[in-house]
C-alpha atoms as a PDB file:
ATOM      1  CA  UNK A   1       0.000   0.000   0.000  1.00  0.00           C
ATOM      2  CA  UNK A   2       2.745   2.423   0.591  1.00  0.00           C
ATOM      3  CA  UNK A   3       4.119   1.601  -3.006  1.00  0.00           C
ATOM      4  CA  UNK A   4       0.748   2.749  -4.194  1.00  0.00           C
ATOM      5  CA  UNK A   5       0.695   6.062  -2.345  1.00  0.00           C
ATOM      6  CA  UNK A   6       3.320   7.556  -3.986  1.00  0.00           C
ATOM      7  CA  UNK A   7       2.281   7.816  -7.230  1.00  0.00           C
ATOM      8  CA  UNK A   8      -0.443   9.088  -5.687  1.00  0.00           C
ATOM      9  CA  UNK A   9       0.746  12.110  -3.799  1.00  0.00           C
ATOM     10  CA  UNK A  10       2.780  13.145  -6.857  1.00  0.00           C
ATOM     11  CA  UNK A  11      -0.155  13.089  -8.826  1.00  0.00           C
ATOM     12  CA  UNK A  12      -2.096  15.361  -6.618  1.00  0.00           C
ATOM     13  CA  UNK A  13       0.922  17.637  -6.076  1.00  0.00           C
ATOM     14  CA  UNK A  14       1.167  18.128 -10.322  1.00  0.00           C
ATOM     15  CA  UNK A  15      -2.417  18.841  -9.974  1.00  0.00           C
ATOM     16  CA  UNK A  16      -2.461  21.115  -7.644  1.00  0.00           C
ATOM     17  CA  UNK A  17       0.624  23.076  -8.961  1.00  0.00           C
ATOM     18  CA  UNK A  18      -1.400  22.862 -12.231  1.00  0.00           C
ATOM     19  CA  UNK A  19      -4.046  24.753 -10.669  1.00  0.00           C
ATOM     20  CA  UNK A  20      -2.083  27.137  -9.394  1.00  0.00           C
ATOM     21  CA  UNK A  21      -1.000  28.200 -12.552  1.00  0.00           C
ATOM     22  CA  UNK A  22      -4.149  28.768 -13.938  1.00  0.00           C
ATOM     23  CA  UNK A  23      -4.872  30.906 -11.179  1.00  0.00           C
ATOM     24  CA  UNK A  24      -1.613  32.964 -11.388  1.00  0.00           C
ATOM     25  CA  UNK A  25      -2.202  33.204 -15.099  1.00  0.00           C
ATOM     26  CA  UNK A  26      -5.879  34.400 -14.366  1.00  0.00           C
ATOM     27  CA  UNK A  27      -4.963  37.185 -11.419  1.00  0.00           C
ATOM     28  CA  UNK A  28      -2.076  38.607 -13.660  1.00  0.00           C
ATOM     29  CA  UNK A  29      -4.453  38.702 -17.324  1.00  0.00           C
ATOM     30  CA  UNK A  30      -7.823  37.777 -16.837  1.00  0.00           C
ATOM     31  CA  UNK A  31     -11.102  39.108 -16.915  1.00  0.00           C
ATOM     32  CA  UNK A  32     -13.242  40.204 -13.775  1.00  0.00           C
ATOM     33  CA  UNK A  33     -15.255  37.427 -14.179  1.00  0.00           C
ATOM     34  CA  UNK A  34     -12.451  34.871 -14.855  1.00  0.00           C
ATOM     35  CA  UNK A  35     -10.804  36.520 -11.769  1.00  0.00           C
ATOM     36  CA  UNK A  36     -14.067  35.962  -9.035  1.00  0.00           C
ATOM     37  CA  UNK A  37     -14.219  32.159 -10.568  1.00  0.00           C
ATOM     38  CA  UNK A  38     -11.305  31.150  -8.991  1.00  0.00           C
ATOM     39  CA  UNK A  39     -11.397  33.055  -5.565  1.00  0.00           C
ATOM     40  CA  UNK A  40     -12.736  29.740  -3.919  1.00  0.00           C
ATOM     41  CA  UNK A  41     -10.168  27.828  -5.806  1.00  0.00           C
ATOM     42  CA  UNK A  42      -7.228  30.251  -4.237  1.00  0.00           C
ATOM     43  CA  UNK A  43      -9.238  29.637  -0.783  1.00  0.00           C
ATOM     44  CA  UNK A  44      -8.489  26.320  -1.329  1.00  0.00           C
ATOM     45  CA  UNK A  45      -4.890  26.100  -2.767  1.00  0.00           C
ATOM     46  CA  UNK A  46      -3.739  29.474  -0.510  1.00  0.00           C
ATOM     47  CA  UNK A  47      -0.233  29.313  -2.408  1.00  0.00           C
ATOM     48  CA  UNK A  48       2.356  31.852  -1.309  1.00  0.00           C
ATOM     49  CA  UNK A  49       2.416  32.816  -4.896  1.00  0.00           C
ATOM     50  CA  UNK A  50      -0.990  34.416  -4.640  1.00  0.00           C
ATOM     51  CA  UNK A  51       0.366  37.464  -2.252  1.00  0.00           C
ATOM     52  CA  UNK A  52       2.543  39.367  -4.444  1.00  0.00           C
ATOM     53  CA  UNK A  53      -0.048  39.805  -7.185  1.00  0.00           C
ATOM     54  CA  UNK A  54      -2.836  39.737  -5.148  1.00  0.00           C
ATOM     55  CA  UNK A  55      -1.161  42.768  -3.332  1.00  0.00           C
ATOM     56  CA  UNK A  56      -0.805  44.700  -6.389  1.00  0.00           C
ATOM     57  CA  UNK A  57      -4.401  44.242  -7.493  1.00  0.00           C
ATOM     58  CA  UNK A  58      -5.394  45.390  -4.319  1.00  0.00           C
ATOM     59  CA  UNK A  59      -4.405  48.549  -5.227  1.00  0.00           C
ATOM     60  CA  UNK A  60      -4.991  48.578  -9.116  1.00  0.00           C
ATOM     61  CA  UNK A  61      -7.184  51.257 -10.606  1.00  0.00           C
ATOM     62  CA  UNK A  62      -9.916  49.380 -11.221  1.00  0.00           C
ATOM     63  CA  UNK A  63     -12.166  49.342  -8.270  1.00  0.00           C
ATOM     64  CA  UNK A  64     -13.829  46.050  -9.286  1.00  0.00           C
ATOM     65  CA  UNK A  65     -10.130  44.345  -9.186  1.00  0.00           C
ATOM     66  CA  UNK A  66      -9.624  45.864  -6.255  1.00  0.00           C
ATOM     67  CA  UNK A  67     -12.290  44.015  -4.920  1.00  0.00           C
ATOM     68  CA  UNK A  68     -11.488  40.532  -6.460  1.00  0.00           C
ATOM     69  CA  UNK A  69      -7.793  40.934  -4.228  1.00  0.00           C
ATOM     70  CA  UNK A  70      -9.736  41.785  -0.848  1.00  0.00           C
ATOM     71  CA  UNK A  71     -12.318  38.581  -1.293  1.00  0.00           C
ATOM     72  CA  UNK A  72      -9.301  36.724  -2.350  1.00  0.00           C
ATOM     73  CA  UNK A  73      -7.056  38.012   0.566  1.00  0.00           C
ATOM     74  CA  UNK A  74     -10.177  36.823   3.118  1.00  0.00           C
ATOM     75  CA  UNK A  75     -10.818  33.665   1.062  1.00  0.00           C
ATOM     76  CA  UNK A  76      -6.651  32.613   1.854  1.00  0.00           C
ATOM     77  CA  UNK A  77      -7.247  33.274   5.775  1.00  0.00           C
ATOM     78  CA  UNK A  78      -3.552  35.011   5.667  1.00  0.00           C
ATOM     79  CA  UNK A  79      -3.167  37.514   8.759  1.00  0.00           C
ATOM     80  CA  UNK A  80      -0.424  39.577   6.700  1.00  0.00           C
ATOM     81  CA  UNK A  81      -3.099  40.868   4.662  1.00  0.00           C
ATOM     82  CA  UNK A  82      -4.797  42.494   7.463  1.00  0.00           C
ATOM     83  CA  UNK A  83      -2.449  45.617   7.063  1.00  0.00           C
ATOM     84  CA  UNK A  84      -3.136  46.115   3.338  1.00  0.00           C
ATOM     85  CA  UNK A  85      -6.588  45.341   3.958  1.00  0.00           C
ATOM     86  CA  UNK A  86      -6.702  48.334   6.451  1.00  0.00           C
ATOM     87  CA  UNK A  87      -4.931  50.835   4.010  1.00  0.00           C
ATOM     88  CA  UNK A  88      -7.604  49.703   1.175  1.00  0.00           C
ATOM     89  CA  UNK A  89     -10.584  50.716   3.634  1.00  0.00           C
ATOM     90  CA  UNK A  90      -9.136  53.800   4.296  1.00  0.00           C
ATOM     91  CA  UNK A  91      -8.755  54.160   0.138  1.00  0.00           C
ATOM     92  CA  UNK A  92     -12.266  53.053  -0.380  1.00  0.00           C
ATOM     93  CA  UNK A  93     -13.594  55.440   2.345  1.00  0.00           C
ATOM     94  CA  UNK A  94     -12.497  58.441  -0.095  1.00  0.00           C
ATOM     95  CA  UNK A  95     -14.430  56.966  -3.241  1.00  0.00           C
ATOM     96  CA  UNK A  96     -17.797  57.504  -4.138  1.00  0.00           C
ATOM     97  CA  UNK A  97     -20.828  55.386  -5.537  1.00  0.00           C
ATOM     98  CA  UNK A  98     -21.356  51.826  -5.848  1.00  0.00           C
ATOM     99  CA  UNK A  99     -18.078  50.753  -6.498  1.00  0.00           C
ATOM    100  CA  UNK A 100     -16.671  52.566  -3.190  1.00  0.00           C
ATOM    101  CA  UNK A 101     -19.279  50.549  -1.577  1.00  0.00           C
ATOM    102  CA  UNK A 102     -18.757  47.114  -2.941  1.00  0.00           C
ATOM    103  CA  UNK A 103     -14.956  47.196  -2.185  1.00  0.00           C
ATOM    104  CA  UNK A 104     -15.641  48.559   1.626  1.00  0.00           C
ATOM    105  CA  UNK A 105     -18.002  45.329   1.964  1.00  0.00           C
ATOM    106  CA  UNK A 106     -15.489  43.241  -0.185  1.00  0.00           C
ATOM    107  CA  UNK A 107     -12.227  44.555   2.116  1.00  0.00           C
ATOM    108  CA  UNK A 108     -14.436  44.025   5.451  1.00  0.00           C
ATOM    109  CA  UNK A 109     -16.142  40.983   4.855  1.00  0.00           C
ATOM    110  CA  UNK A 110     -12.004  39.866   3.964  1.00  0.00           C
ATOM    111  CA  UNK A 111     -11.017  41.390   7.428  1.00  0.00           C
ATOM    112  CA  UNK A 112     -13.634  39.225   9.438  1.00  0.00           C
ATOM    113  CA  UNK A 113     -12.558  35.943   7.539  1.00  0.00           C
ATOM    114  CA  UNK A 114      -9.074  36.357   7.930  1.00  0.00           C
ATOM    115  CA  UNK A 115     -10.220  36.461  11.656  1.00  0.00           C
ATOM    116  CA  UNK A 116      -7.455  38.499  13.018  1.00  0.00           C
ATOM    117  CA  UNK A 117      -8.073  39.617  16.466  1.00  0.00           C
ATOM    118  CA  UNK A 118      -6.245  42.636  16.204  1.00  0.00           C
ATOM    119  CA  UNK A 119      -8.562  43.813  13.483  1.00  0.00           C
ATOM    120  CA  UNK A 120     -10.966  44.733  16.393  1.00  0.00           C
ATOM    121  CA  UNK A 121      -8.704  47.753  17.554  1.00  0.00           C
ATOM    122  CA  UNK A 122      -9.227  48.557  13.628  1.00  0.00           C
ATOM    123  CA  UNK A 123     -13.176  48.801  13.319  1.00  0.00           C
ATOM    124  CA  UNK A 124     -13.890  49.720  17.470  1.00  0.00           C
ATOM    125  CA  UNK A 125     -13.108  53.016  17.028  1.00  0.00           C
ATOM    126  CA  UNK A 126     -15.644  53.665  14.128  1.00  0.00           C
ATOM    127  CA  UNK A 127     -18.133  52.436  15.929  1.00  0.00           C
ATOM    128  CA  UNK A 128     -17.739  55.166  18.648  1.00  0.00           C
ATOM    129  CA  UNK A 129     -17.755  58.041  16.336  1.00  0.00           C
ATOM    130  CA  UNK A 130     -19.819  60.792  16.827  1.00  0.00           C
ATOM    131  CA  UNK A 131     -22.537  60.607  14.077  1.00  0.00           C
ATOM    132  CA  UNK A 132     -21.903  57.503  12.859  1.00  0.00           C
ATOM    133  CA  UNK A 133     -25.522  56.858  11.613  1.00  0.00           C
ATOM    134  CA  UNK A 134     -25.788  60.012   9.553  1.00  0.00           C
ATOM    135  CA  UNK A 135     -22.326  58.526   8.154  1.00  0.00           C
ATOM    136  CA  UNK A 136     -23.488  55.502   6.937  1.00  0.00           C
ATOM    137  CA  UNK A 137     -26.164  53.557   7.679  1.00  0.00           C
ATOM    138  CA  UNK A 138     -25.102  49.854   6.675  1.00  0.00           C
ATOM    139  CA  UNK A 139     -21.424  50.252   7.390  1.00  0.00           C
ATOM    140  CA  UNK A 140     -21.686  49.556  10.818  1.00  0.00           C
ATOM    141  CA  UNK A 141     -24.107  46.632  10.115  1.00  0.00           C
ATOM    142  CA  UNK A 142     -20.910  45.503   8.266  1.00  0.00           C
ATOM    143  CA  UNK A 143     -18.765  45.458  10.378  1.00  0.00           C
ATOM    144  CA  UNK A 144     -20.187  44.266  14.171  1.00  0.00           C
ATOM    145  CA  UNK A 145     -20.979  41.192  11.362  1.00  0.00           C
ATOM    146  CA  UNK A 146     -16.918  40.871  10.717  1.00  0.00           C
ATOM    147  CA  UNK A 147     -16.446  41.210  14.025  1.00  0.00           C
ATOM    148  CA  UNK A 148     -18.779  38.430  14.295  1.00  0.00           C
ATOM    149  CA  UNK A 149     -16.605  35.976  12.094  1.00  0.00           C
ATOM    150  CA  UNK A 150     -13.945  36.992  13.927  1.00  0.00           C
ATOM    151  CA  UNK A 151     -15.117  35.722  17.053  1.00  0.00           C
ATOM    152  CA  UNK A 152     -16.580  32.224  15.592  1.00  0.00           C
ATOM    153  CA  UNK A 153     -13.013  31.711  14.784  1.00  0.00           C
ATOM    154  CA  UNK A 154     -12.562  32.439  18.543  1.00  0.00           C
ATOM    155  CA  UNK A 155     -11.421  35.697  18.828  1.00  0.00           C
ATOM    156  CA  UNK A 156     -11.311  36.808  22.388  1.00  0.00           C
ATOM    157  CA  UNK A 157     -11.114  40.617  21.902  1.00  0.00           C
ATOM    158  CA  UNK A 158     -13.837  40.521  19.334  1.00  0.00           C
ATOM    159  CA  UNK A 159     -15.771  38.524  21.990  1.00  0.00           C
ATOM    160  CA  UNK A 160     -15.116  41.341  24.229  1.00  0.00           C
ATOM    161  CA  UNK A 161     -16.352  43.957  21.607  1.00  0.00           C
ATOM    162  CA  UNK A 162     -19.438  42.586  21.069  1.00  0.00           C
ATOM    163  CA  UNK A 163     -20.382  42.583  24.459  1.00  0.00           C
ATOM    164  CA  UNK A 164     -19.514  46.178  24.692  1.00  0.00           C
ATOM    165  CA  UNK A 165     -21.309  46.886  21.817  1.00  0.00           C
ATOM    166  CA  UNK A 166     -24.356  45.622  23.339  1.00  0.00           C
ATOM    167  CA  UNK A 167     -24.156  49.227  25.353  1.00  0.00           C
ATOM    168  CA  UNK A 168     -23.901  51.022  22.199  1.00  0.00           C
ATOM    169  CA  UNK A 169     -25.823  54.178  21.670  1.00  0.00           C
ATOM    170  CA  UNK A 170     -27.883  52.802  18.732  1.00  0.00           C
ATOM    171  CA  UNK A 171     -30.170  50.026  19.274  1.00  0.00           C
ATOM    172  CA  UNK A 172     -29.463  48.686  15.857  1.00  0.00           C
ATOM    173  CA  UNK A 173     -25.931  48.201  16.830  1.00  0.00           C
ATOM    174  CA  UNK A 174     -27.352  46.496  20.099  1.00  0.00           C
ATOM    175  CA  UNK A 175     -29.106  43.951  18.513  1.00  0.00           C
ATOM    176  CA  UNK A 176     -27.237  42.835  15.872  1.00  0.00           C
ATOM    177  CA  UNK A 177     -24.290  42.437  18.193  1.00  0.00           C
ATOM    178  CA  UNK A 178     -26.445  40.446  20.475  1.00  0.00           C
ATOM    179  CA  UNK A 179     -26.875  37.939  17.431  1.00  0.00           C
ATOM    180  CA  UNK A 180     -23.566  38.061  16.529  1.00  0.00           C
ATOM    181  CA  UNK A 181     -22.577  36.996  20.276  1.00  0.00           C
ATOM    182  CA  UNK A 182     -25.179  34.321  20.051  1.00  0.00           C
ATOM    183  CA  UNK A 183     -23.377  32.465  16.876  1.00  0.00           C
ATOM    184  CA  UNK A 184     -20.360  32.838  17.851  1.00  0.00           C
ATOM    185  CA  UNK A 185     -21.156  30.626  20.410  1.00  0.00           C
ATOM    186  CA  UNK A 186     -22.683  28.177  18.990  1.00  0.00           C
ATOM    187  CA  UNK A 187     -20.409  25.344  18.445  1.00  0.00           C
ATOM    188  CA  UNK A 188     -19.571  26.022  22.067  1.00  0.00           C
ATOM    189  CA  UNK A 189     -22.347  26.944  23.977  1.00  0.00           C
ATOM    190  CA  UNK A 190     -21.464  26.024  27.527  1.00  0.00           C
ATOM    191  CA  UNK A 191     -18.304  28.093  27.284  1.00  0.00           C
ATOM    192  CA  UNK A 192     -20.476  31.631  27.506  1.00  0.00           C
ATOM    193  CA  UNK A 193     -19.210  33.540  30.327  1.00  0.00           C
ATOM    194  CA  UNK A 194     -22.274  33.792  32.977  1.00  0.00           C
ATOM    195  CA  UNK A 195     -21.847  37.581  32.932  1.00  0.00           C
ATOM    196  CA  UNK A 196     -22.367  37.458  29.425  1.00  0.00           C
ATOM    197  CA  UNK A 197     -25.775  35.536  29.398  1.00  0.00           C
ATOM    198  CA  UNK A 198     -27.000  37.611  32.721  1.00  0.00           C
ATOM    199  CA  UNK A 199     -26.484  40.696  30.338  1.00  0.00           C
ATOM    200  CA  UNK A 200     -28.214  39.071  27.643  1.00  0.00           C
ATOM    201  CA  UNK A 201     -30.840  37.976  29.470  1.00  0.00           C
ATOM    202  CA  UNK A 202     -31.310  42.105  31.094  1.00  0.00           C
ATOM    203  CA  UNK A 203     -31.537  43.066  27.253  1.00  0.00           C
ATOM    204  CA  UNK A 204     -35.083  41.028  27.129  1.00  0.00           C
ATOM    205  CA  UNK A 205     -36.603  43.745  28.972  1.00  0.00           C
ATOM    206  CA  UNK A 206     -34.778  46.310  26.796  1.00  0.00           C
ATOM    207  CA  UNK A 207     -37.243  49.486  26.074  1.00  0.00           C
ATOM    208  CA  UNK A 208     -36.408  49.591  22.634  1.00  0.00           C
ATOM    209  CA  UNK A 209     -38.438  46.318  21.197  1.00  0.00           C
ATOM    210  CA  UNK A 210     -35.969  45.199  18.642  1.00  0.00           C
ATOM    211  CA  UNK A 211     -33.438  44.877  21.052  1.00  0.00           C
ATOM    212  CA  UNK A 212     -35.749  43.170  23.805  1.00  0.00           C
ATOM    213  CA  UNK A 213     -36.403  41.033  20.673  1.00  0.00           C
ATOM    214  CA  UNK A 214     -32.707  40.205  19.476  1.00  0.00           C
ATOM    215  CA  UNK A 215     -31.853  39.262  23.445  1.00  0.00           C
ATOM    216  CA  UNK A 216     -34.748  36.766  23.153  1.00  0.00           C
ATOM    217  CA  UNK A 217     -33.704  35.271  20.392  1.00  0.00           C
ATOM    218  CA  UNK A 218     -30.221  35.210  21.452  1.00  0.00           C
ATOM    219  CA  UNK A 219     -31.102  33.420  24.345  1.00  0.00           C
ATOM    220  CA  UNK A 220     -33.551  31.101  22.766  1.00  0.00           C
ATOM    221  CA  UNK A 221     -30.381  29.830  19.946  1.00  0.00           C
ATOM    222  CA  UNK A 222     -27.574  29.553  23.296  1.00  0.00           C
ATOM    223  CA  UNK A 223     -30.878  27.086  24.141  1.00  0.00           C
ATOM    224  CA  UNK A 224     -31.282  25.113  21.318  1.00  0.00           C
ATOM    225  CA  UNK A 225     -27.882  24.599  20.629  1.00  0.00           C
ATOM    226  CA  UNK A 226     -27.450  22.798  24.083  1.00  0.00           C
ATOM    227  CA  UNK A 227     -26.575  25.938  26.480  1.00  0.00           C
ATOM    228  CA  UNK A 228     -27.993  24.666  30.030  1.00  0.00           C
ATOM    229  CA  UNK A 229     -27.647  28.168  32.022  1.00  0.00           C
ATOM    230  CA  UNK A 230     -29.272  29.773  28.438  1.00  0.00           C
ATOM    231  CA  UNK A 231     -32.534  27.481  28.635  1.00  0.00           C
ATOM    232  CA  UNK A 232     -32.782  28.431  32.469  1.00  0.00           C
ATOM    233  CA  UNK A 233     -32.728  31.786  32.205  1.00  0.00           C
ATOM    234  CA  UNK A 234     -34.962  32.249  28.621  1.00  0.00           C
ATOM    235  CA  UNK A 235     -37.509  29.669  30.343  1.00  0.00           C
ATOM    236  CA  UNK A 236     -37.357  32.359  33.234  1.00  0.00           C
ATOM    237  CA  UNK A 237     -37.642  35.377  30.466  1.00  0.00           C
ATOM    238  CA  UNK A 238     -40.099  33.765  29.118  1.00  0.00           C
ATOM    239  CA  UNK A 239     -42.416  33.208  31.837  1.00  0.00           C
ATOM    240  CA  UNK A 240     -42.140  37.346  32.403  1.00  0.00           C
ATOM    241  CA  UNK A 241     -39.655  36.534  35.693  1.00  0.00           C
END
């Protein structure tokens, strides 16, 4: 059997260098749509030859290439690219119209699946300015979500943020960041802090309904999933206690 797995290996290491080829031949000639075909394809070969040209797209002219490098960046899971990835948000931030928007989602959806916890001293900050809604409406929807992947790949600090967030000014903020809390525990539900439910659990009897709603719901998926001290205290919510 061992005789047999040589062959093997070599095979799939000529097809995989094959395929990264392709790809290299793709990011430096062709077309946007050749170039989002293969970003799962990169995500799955994550070849140290992808950075250098993925780091020059990043900042190509052409916003929409732009965007193929940031989904590409996230789709590798490389925490280099978080630093480049910053300095394109900041770029993006000073363009206008739909393609300034599609590369801010593109660059922080790549942030939150890179899943760098440092990212969260990054995107905090924006969250605190003064104004923020009149700003932008959906950017901070964006990014409490990327703070979300970041902590379902177990980010402690983004763990952290969330929980703060769920004092934020805006009840929008609040409630999404309750859900995000929720999911992030969910392949690990007995590992929520007890703070951290008893704070979800106040947010039930929120005054602002959507949040009263989102804490419900938080507390009802910690439940499901198999969170004992979650299906005490929504059976308790839920019974008006």
């Amino acid at each position: 059997m061992a005789e047999l797995s040589k062959p093997t290996l070599k095979k799939k290491s000529r097809f995989s260098e094959e395929l990264i080829r392709e790809c290299l031949h793709v990011i430096e000639s062709g077309g946007i749509e050749d170039l989002f075909e293969i970003i799962p394809r990169i995500g799955v070969l994550r070849d140290a030859r992808f950075y250098k040209p993925l780091l020059d797209l990043l900042s190509h002219k052409d916003a929409k290439k732009r965007e193929f490098a940031a989904y590409s960046m996230g789709a590798m899971r490389e925490p280099q690219f978080l630093e480049p990835l910053k300095k394109a948000f900041r770029s993006a931030q000073d363009m206008k119209g739909s393609a300034a928007e599609n590369l801010l989602v593109a660059v922080i959806e790549a942030i939150g699946a890179i899943g760098d916890d440092a990212a969260v001293e990054f995107f905090l900050p924006m969250l605190k300015e003064p104004g923020l809604e009149r700003k932008s409406r959906k950017m901070p929807h964006w990014i409490v979500e990327s703070l979300g992947a970041i902590a379902q790949q177990g980010g402690a600090r983004s763990l952290d943020a969330l929980l703060e967030l769920t004092w934020h000014q805006y009840p929008e903020i609040q409630a999404q960041a309750l859900s995000e809390l929720s999911v992030a525990y969910w392949h690990r539900p007995n590992e929520i802090a007890a703070s951290t439910l008893e704070r979800i659990c106040a947010l039930t009897h929120d005054r602002n309904s959507a949040v009263a709603q989102a804490a419900l719901e938080a507390l009802q998926s910690l439940a499901d999933v198999g969170c004992r001290l979650a299906e005490s205290l929504f059976c308790k919510s839920d019974n008006g206690i």
